[in-house]
Protein backbone atom coordinates (compact mmCIF):
# COMPACT_ATOMS: atom_id res chain seq x y z
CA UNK A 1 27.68 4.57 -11.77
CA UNK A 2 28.82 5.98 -8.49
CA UNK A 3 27.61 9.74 -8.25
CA UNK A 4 27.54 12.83 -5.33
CA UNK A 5 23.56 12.55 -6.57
CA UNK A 6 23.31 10.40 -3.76
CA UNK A 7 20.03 7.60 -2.83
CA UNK A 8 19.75 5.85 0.07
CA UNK A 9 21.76 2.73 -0.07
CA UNK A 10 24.45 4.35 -2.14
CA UNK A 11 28.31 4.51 -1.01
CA UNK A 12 27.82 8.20 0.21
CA UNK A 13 31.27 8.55 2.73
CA UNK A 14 34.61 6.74 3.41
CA UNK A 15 37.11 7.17 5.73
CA UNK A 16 40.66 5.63 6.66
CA UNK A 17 41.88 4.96 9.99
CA UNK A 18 45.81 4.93 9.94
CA UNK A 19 48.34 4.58 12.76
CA UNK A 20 50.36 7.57 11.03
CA UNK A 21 48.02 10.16 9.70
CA UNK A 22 50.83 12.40 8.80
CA UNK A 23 52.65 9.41 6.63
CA UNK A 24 49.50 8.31 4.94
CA UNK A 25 48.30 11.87 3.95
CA UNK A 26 52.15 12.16 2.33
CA UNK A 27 50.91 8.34 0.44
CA UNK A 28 47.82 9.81 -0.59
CA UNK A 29 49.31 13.08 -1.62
CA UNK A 30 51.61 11.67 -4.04
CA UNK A 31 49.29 8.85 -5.29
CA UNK A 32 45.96 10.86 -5.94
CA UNK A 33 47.23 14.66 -4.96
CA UNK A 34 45.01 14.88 -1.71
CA UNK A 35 45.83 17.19 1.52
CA UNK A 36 44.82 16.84 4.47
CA UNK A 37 42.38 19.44 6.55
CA UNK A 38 41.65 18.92 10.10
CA UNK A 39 37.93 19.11 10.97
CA UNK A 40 39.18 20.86 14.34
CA UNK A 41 40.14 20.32 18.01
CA UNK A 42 36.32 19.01 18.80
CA UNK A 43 36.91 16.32 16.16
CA UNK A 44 39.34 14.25 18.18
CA UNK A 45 41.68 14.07 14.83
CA UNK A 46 39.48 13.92 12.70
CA UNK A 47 40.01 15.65 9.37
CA UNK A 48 38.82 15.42 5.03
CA UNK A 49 41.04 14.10 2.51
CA UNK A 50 40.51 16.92 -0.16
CA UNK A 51 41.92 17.07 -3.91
CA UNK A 52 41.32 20.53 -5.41
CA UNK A 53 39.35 21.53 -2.36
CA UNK A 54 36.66 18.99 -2.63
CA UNK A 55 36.61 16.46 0.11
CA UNK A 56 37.33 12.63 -1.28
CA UNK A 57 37.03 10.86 2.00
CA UNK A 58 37.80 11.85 5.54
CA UNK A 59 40.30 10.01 8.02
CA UNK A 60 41.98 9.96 11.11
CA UNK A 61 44.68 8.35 13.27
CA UNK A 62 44.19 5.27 14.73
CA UNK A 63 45.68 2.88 18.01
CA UNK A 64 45.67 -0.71 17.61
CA UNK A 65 43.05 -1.39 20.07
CA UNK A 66 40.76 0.73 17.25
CA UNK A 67 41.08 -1.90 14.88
CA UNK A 68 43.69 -2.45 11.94
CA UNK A 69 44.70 0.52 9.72
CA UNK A 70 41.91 -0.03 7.02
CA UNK A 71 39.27 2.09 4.30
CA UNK A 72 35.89 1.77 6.04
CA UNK A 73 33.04 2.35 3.34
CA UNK A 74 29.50 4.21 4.51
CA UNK A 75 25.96 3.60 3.28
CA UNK A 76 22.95 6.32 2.65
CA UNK A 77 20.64 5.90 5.68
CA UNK A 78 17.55 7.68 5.73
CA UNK A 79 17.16 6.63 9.30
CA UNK A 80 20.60 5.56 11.50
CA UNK A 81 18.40 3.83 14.51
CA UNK A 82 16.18 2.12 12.00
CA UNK A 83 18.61 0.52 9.35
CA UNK A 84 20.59 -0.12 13.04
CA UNK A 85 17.42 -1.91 14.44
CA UNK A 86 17.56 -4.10 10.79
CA UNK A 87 20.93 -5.05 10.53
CA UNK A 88 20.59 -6.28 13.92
CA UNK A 89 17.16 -8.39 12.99
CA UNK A 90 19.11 -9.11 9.93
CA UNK A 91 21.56 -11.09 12.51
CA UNK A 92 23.88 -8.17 11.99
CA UNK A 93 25.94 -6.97 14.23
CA UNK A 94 26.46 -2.68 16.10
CA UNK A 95 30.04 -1.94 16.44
CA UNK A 96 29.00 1.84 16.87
CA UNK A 97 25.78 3.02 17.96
CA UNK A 98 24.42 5.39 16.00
CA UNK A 99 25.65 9.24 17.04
CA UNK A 100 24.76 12.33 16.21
CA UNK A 101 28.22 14.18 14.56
CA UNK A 102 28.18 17.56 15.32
CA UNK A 103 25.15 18.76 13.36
CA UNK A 104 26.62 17.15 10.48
CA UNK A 105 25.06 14.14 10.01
CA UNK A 106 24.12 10.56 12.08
CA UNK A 107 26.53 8.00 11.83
CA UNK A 108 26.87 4.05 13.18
CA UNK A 109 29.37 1.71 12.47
CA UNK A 110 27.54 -1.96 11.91
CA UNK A 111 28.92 -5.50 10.80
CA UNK A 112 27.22 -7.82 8.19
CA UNK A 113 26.89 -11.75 9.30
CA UNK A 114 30.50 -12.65 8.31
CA UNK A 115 31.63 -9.75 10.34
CA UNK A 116 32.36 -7.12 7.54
CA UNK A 117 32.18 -3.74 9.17
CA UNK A 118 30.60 -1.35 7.63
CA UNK A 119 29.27 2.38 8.30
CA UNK A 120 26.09 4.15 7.84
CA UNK A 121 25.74 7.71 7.41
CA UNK A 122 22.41 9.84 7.92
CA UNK A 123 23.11 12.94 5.73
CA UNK A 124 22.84 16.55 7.70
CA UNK A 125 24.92 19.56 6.89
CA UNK A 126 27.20 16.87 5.15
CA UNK A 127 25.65 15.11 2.41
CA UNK A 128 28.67 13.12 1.76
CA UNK A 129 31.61 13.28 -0.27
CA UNK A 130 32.33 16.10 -2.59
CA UNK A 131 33.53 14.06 -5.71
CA UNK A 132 33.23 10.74 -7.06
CA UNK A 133 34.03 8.65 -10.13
CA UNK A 134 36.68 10.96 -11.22
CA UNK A 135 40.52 10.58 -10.97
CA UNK A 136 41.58 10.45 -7.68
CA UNK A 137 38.05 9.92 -6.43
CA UNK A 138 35.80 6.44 -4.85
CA UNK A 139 34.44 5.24 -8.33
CA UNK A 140 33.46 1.44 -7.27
CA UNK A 141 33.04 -0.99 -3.84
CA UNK A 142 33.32 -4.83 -3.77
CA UNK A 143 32.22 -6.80 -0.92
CA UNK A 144 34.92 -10.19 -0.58
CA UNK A 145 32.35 -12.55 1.28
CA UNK A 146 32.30 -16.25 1.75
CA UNK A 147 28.54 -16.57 0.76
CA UNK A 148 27.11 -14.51 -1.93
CA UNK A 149 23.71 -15.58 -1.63
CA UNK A 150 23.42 -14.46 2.22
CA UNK A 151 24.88 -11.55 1.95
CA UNK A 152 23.06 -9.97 -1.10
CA UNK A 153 20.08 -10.87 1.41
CA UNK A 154 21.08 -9.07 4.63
CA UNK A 155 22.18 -6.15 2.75
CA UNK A 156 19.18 -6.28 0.67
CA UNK A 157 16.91 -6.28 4.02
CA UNK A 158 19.76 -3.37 5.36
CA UNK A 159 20.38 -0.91 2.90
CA UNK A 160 17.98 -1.94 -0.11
CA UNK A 161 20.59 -3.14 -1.96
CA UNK A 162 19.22 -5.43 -5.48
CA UNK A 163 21.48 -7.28 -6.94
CA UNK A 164 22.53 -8.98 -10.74
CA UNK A 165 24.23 -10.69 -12.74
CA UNK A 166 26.67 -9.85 -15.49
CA UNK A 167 28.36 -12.40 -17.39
CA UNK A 168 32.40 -11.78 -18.33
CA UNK A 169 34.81 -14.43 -19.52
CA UNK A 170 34.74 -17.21 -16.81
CA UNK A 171 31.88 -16.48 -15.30
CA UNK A 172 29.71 -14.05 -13.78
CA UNK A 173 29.69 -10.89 -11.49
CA UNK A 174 27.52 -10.08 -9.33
CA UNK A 175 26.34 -6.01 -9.27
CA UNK A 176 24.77 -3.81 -6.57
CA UNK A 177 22.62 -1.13 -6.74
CA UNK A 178 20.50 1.02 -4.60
CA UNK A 179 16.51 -0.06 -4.61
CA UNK A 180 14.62 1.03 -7.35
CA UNK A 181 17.60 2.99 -9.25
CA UNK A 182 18.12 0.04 -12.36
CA UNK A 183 20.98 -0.50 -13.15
CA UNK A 184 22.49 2.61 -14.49
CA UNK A 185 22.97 3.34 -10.55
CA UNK A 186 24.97 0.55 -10.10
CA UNK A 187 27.94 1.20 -7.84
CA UNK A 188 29.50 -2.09 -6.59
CA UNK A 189 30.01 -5.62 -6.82
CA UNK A 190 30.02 -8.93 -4.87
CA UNK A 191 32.58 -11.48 -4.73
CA UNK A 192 33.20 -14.65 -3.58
CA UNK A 193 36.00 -14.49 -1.37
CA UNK A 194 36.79 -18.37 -2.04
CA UNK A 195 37.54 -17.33 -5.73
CA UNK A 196 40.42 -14.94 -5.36
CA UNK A 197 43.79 -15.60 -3.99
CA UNK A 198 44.85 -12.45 -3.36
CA UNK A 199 41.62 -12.09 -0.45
CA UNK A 200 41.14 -15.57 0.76
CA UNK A 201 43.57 -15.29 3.35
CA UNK A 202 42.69 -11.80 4.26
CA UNK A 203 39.24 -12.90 5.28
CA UNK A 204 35.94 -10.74 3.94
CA UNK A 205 35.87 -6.50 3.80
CA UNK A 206 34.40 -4.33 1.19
CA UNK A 207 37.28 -2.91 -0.62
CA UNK A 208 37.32 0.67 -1.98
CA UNK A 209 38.24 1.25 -6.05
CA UNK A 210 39.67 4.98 -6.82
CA UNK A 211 39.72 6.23 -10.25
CA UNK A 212 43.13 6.91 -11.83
CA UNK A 213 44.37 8.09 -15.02
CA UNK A 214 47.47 5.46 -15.60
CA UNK A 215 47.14 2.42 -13.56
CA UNK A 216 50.79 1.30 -14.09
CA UNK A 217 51.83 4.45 -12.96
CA UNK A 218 49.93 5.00 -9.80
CA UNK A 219 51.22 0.97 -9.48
CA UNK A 220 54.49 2.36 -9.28
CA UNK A 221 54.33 5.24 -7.55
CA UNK A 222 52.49 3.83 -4.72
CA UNK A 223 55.76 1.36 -4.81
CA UNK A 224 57.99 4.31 -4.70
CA UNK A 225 56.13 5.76 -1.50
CA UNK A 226 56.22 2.32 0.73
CA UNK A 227 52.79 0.62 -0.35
CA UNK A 228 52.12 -2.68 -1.40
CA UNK A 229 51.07 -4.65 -4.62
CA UNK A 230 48.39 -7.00 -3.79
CA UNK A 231 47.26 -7.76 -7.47
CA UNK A 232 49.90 -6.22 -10.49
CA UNK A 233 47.82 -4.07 -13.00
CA UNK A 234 45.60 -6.37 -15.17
CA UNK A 235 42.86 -5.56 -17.93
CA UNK A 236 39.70 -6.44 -17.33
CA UNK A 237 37.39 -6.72 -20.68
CA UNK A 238 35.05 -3.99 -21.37
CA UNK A 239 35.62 -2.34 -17.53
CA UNK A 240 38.93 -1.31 -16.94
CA UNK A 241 42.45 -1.71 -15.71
CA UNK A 242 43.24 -2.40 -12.23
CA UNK A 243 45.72 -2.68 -9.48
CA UNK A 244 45.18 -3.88 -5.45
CA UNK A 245 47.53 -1.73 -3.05
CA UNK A 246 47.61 -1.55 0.09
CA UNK A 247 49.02 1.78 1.60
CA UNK A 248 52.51 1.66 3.64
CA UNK A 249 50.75 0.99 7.05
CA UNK A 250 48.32 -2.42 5.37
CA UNK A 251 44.91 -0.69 4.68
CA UNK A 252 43.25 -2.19 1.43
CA UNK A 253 41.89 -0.36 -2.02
CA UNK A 254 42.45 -0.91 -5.63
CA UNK A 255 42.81 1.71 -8.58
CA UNK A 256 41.22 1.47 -11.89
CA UNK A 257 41.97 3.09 -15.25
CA UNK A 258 38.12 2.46 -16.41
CA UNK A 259 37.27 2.01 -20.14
CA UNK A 260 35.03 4.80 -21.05
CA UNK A 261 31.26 4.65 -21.14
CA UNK A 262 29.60 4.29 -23.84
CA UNK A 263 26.64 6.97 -24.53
């Protein structure tokens, strides 16, 4: 289970860059009830998605020449220059070197073999987000990758990650979790990108899963406010119900209803 107890290899940040930062905080607003607060004039735009004061993610607006309006997920590092240096001997790629943020923390922006961004965040002042697996909150990350096997090995070598497998009704799914941590810690999945409709034209990303507490209605209120329905709400056995939006401007998530734990 995704936690703010965060280990090294764990989901620890997220962030969206959005042509319209004003339109998608008014999105996000009425889906989850964030607002928006700007880090300040030295951020260059950048500012924290917050819901009842506790920061959920952070964002900031984006030009084309940045990259498509998308939910980039971050990774515990210990060490930015050293899980850099491995993703690279991992036959990784560096989008973003790693750079010091303000006394807040050491960030770098990397890219797995299929050329899946993904971010890396050395914890300073900021540890990471405030909140997580509660409504309106990053509760769950899927990787959409055209080889399983290879990437459950460079992220292994990057980040730690272990991986196995749980069986469900036509098949099996494949978890993550941070090294050492069991099971109990797991906070994400792996999926073959061949296997789902809805992503094989899209091409691979790690999508981001919020907690909600009505699927159908956050469904149709993200509807009501411009966004798209990738995949209608649908039950999934002994996990949860979920939806895949995409916000007015094209950037990816899902939302989950998820069947309660059982002690």
């Amino acid at each position: 289970m995704l936690t703010t107890r965060f280990v090294n290899g764990s989901p620890n940040w997220l962030d969206l860059g959005t042509p319209d930062i004003e339109g998608a905080t008014s999105f996000y607003d009425a889906l989850f009830g964030w607002r928006f607060q700007s880090a300040g004039p030295e951020a260059g735009g950048y500012g924290f998605f917050q819901l009842d004061a506790r920061t959920t993610a952070g964002g900031m607006q984006t030009t084309a020449e940045q990259g498509p309006p998308s939910w980039n997920v971050y990774f515990q590092s210990p060490d930015a220059e050293a899980t850099t240096k491995a993703a690279e001997q991992a036959h990784g790629s560096v989008l973003f070197r790693p750079m010091d943020v303000m006394g807040q923390g050491h960030m770098a922006i990397l890219a797995d073999p299929a050329g899946v961004p993904f971010g890396i965040w050395q914890p300073g002042q900021t540890k990471g987000v405030d909140v997580a697996n509660e409504p309106g909150s990053l509760c769950w990350v899927e990787l959409y990758t055209p080889d399983i096997a290879a990437a459950a090995a460079f992220y292994n070598k990057v980040l730690g990650h272990e991986t196995s497998a749980v069986a469900f009704p036509g098949g099996t799914y494949t978890c993550i979790n941070p090294a050492g941590a069991g099971e109990d810690a797991m906070f994400g999945g792996l999926v073959p990108l061949a296997d789902d409709p809805t992503e094989a034209e899209s091409g691979p990303y790690w999508l981001p899963y919020f907690e909600v507490t009505d699927t159908d209605a956050a469904v149709a209120k993200a509807q009501e406010r411009g966004g798209k329905v990738r995949m209608p709400a649908t039950d999934v056995p002994d996990v949860g119900r979920i939806a895949k939006l995409a916000d007015p401007y094209g950037a990816r998530f899902a939302v989950i209803k998820s069947v309660p734990q059982q002690a």
